[in-house]
N, C-alpha and C. Protein backbone atom coordinates (compact mmCIF):
# COMPACT_ATOMS: atom_id res chain seq x y z
N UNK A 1 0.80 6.92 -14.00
CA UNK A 1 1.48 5.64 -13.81
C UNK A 1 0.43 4.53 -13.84
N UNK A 2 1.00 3.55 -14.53
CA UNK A 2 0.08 2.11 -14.39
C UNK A 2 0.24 1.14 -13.15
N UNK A 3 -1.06 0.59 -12.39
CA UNK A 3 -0.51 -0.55 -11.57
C UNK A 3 -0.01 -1.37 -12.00
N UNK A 4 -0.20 -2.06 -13.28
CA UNK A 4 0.12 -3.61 -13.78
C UNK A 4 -0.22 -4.58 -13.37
N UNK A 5 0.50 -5.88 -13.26
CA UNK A 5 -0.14 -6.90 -12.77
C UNK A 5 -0.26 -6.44 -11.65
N UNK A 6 -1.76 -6.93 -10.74
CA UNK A 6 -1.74 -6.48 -9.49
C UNK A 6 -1.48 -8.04 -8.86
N UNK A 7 -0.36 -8.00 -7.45
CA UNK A 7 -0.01 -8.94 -7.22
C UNK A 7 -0.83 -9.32 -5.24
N UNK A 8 -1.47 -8.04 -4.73
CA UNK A 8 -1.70 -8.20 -3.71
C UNK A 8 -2.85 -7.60 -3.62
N UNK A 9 -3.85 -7.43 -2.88
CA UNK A 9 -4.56 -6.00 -2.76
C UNK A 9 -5.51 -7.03 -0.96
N UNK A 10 -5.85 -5.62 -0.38
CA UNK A 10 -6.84 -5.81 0.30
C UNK A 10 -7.67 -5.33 0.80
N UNK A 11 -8.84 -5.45 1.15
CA UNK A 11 -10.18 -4.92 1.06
C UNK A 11 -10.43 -4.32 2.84
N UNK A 12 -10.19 -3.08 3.35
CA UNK A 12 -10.39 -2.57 4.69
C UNK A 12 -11.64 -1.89 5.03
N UNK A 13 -11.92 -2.03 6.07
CA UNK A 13 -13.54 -1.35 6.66
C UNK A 13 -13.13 0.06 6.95
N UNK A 14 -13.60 1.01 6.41
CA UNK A 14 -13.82 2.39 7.09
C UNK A 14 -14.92 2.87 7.81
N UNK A 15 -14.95 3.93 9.29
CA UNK A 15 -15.68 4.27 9.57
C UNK A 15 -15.47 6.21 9.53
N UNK A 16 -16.10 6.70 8.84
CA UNK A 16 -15.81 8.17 8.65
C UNK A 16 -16.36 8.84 10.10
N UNK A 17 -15.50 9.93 10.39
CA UNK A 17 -15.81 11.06 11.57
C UNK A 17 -17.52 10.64 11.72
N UNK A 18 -18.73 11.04 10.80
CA UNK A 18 -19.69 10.90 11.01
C UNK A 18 -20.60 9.77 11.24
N UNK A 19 -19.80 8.90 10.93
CA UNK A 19 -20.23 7.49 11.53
C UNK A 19 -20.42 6.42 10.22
N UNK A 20 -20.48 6.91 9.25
CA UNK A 20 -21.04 6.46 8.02
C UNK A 20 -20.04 5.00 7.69
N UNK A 21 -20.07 3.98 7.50
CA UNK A 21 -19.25 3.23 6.92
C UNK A 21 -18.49 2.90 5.37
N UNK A 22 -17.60 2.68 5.17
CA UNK A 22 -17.20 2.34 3.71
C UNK A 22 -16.17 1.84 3.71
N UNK A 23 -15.58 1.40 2.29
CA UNK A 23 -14.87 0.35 2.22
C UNK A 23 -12.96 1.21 1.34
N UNK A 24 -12.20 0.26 1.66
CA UNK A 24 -11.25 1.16 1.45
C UNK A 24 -10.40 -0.14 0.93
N UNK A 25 -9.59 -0.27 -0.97
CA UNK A 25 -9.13 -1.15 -0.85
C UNK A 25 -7.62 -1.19 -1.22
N UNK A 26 -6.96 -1.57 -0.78
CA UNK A 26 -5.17 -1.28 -1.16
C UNK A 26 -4.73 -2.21 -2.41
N UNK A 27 -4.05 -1.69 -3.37
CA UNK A 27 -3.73 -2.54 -4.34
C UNK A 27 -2.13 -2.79 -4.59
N UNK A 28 -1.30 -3.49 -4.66
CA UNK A 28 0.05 -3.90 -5.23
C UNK A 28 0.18 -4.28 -6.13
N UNK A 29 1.14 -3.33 -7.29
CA UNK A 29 1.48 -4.50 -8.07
C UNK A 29 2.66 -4.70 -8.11
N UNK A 30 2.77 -5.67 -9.44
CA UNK A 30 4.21 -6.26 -9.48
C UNK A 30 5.57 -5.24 -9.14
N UNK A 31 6.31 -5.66 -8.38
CA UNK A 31 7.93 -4.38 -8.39
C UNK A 31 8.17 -4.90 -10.19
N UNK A 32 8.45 -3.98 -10.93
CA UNK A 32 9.12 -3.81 -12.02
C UNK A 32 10.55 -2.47 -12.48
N UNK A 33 11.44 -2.99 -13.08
CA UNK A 33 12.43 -2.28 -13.39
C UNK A 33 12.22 -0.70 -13.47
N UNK A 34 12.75 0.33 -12.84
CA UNK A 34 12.37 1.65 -13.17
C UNK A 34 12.77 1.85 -14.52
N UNK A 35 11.86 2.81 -15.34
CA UNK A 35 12.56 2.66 -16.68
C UNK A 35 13.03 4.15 -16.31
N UNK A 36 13.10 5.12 -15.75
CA UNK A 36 13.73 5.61 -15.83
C UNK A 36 15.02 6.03 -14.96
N UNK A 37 15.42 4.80 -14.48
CA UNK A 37 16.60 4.64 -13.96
C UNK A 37 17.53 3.86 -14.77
N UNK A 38 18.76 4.83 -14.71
CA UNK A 38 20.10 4.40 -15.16
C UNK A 38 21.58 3.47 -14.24
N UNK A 39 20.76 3.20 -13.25
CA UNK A 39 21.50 2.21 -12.42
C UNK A 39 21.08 1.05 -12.36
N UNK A 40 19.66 0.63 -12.88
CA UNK A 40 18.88 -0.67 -12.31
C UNK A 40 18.02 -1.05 -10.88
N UNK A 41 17.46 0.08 -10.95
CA UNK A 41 16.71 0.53 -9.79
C UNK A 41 15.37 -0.09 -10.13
N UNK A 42 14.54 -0.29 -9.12
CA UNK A 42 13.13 -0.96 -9.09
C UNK A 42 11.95 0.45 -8.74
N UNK A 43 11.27 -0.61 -8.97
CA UNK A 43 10.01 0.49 -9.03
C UNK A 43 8.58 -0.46 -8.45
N UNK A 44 7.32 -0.23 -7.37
CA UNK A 44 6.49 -1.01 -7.18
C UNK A 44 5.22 -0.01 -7.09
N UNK A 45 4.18 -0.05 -7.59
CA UNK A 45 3.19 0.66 -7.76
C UNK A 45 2.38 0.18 -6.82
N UNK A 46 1.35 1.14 -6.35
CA UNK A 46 0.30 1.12 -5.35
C UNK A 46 -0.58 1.91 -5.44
N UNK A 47 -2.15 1.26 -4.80
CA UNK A 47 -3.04 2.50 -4.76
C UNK A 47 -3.76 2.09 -4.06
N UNK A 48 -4.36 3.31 -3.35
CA UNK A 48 -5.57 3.29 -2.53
C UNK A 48 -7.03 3.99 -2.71
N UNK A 49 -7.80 2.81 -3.18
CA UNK A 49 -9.25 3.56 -3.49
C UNK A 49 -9.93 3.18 -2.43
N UNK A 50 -10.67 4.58 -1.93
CA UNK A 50 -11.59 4.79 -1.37
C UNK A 50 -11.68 5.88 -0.50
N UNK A 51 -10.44 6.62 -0.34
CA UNK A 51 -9.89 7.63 1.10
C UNK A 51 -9.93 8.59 0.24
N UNK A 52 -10.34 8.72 -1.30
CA UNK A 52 -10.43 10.70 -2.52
C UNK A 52 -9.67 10.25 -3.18
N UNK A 53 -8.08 9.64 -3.17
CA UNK A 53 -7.45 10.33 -3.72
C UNK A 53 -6.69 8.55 -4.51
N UNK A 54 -7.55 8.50 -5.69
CA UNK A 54 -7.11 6.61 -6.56
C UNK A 54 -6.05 6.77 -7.09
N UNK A 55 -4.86 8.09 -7.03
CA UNK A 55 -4.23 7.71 -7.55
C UNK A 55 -3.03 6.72 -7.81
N UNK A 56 -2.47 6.04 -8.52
CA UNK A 56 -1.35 4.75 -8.58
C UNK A 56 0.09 6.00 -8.50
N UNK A 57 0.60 5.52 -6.93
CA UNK A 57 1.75 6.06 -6.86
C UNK A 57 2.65 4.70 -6.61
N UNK A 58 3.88 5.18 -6.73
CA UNK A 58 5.19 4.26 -6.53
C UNK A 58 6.02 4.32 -5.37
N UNK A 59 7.18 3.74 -4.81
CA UNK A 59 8.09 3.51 -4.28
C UNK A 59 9.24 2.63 -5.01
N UNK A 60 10.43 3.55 -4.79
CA UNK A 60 11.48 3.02 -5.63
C UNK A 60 12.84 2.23 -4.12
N UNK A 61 12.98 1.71 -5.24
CA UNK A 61 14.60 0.59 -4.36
C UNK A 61 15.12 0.42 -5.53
N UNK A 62 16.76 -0.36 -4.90
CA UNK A 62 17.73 -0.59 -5.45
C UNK A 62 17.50 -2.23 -6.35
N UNK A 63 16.15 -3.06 -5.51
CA UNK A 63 16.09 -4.15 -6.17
C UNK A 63 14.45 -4.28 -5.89
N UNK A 64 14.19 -5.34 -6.45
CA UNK A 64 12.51 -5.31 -6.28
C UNK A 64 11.79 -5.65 -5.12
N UNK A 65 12.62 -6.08 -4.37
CA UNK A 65 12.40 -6.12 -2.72
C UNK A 65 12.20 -4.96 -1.88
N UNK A 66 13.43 -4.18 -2.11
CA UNK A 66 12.87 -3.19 -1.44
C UNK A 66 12.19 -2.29 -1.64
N UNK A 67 11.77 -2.18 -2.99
CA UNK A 67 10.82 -1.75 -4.07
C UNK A 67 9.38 -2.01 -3.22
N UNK A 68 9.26 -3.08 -3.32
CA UNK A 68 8.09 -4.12 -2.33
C UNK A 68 7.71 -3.33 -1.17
N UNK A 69 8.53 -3.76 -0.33
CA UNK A 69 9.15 -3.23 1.10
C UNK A 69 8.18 -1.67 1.27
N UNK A 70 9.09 -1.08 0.27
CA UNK A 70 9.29 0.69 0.52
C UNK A 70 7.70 0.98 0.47
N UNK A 71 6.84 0.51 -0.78
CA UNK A 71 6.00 0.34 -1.26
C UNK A 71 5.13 0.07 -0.11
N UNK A 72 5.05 -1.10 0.31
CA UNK A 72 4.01 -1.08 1.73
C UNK A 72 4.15 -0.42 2.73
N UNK A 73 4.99 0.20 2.79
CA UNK A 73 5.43 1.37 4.14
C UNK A 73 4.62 2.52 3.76
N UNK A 74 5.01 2.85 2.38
CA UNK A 74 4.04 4.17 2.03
C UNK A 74 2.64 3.91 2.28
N UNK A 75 1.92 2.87 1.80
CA UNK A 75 0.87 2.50 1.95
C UNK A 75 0.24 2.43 3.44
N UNK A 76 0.82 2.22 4.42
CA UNK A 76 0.80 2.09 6.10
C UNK A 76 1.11 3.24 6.71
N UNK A 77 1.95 4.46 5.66
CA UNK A 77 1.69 5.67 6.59
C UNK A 77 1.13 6.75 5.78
N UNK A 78 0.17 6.81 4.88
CA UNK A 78 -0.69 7.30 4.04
C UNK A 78 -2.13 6.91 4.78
N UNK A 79 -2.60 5.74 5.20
CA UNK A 79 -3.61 5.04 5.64
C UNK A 79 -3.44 5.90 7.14
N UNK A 80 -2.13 5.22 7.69
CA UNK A 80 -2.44 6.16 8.79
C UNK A 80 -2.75 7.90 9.40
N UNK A 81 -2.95 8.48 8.12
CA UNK A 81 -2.96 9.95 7.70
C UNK A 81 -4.33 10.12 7.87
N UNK A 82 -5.25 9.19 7.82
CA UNK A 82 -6.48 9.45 7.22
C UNK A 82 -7.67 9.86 8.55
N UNK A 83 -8.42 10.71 8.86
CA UNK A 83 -9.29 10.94 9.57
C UNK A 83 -9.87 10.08 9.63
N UNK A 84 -10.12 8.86 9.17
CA UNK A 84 -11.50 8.09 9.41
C UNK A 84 -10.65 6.57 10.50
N UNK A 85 -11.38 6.01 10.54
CA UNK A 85 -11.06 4.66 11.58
C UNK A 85 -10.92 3.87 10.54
N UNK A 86 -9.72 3.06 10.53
CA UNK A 86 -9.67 1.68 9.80
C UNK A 86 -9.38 0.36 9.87
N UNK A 87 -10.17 -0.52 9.51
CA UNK A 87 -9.82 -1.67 10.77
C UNK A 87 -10.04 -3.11 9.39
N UNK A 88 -8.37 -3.79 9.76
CA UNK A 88 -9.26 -4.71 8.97
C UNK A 88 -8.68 -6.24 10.04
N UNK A 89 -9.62 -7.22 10.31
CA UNK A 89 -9.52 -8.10 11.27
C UNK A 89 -9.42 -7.48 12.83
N UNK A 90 -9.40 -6.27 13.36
CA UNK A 90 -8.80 -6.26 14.23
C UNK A 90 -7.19 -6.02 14.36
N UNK A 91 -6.72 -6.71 13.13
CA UNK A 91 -4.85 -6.10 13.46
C UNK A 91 -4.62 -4.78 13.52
N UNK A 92 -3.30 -4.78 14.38
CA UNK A 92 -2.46 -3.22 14.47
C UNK A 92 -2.09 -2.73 13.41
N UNK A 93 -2.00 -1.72 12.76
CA UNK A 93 -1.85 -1.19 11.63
C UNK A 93 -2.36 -2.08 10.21
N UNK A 94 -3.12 -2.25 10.55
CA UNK A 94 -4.10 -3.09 9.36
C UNK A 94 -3.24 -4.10 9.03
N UNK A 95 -2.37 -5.00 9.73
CA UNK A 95 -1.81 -6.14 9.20
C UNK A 95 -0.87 -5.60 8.51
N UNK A 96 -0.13 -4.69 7.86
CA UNK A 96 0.66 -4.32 7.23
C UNK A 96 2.01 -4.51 7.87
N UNK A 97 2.72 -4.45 8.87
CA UNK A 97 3.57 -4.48 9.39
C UNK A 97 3.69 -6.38 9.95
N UNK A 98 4.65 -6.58 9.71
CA UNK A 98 5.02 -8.42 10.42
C UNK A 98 6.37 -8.55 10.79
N UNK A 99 6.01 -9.67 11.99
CA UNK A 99 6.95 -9.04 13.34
C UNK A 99 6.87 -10.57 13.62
N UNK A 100 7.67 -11.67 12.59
CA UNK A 100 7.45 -12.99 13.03
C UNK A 100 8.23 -13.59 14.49
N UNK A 101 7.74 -14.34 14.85
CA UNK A 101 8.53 -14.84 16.19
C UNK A 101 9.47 -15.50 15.68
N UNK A 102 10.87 -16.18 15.40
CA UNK A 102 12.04 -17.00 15.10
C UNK A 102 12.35 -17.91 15.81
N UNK A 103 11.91 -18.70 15.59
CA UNK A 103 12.78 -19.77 17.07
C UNK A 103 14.01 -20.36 16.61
């Protein structure tokens, strides 16, 4: 699978079991039409280099939102899979999750 346009990505600090540091970076791209869906289903590609494994996987929805959506969830519990420490700013789950206040 291709990322395509990449529309987001961000750059996280790793610290491995042995102490060693490195860098870990998440990529998004554009949600685009699944082509191989026959309903009009979406499709949003992602990848994570630096944790072994670069490959560009997807998350599918019914529209490109939740395409989006689905897409950063995988990405937030894949990351959280990982033996090493990852920290980027200090946020809870690397900023991935938002929890605005509404007034």
């Amino acid at each position: 699978m291709d990322l395509g346009e990449i529309v987001a990505e961000r750059q996280i600090e790793g610290v491995a079991p042995d102490g060693s540091r490195f860098e870990v970076v998440i990529r998004f791209g554009a949600p685009r039409p699944d082509p191989l869906s026959s309903t009009g289903d979406w499709e949003c590609p992602h990848q994570i280099v630096g944790l072994g494994d670069d490959t560009v996987q997807a998350a599918y929805g019914v529209d490109s939102l939740q395409a989006l959506l689905l897409s950063v969830f995988a990405v937030r519990t894949k990351l959280a899979e990982s033996d090493s420490t990852l920290d980027w700013l200090g946020m809870p789950e690397l900023g991935l999750t938002v929890a605005p206040v509404l007034s």
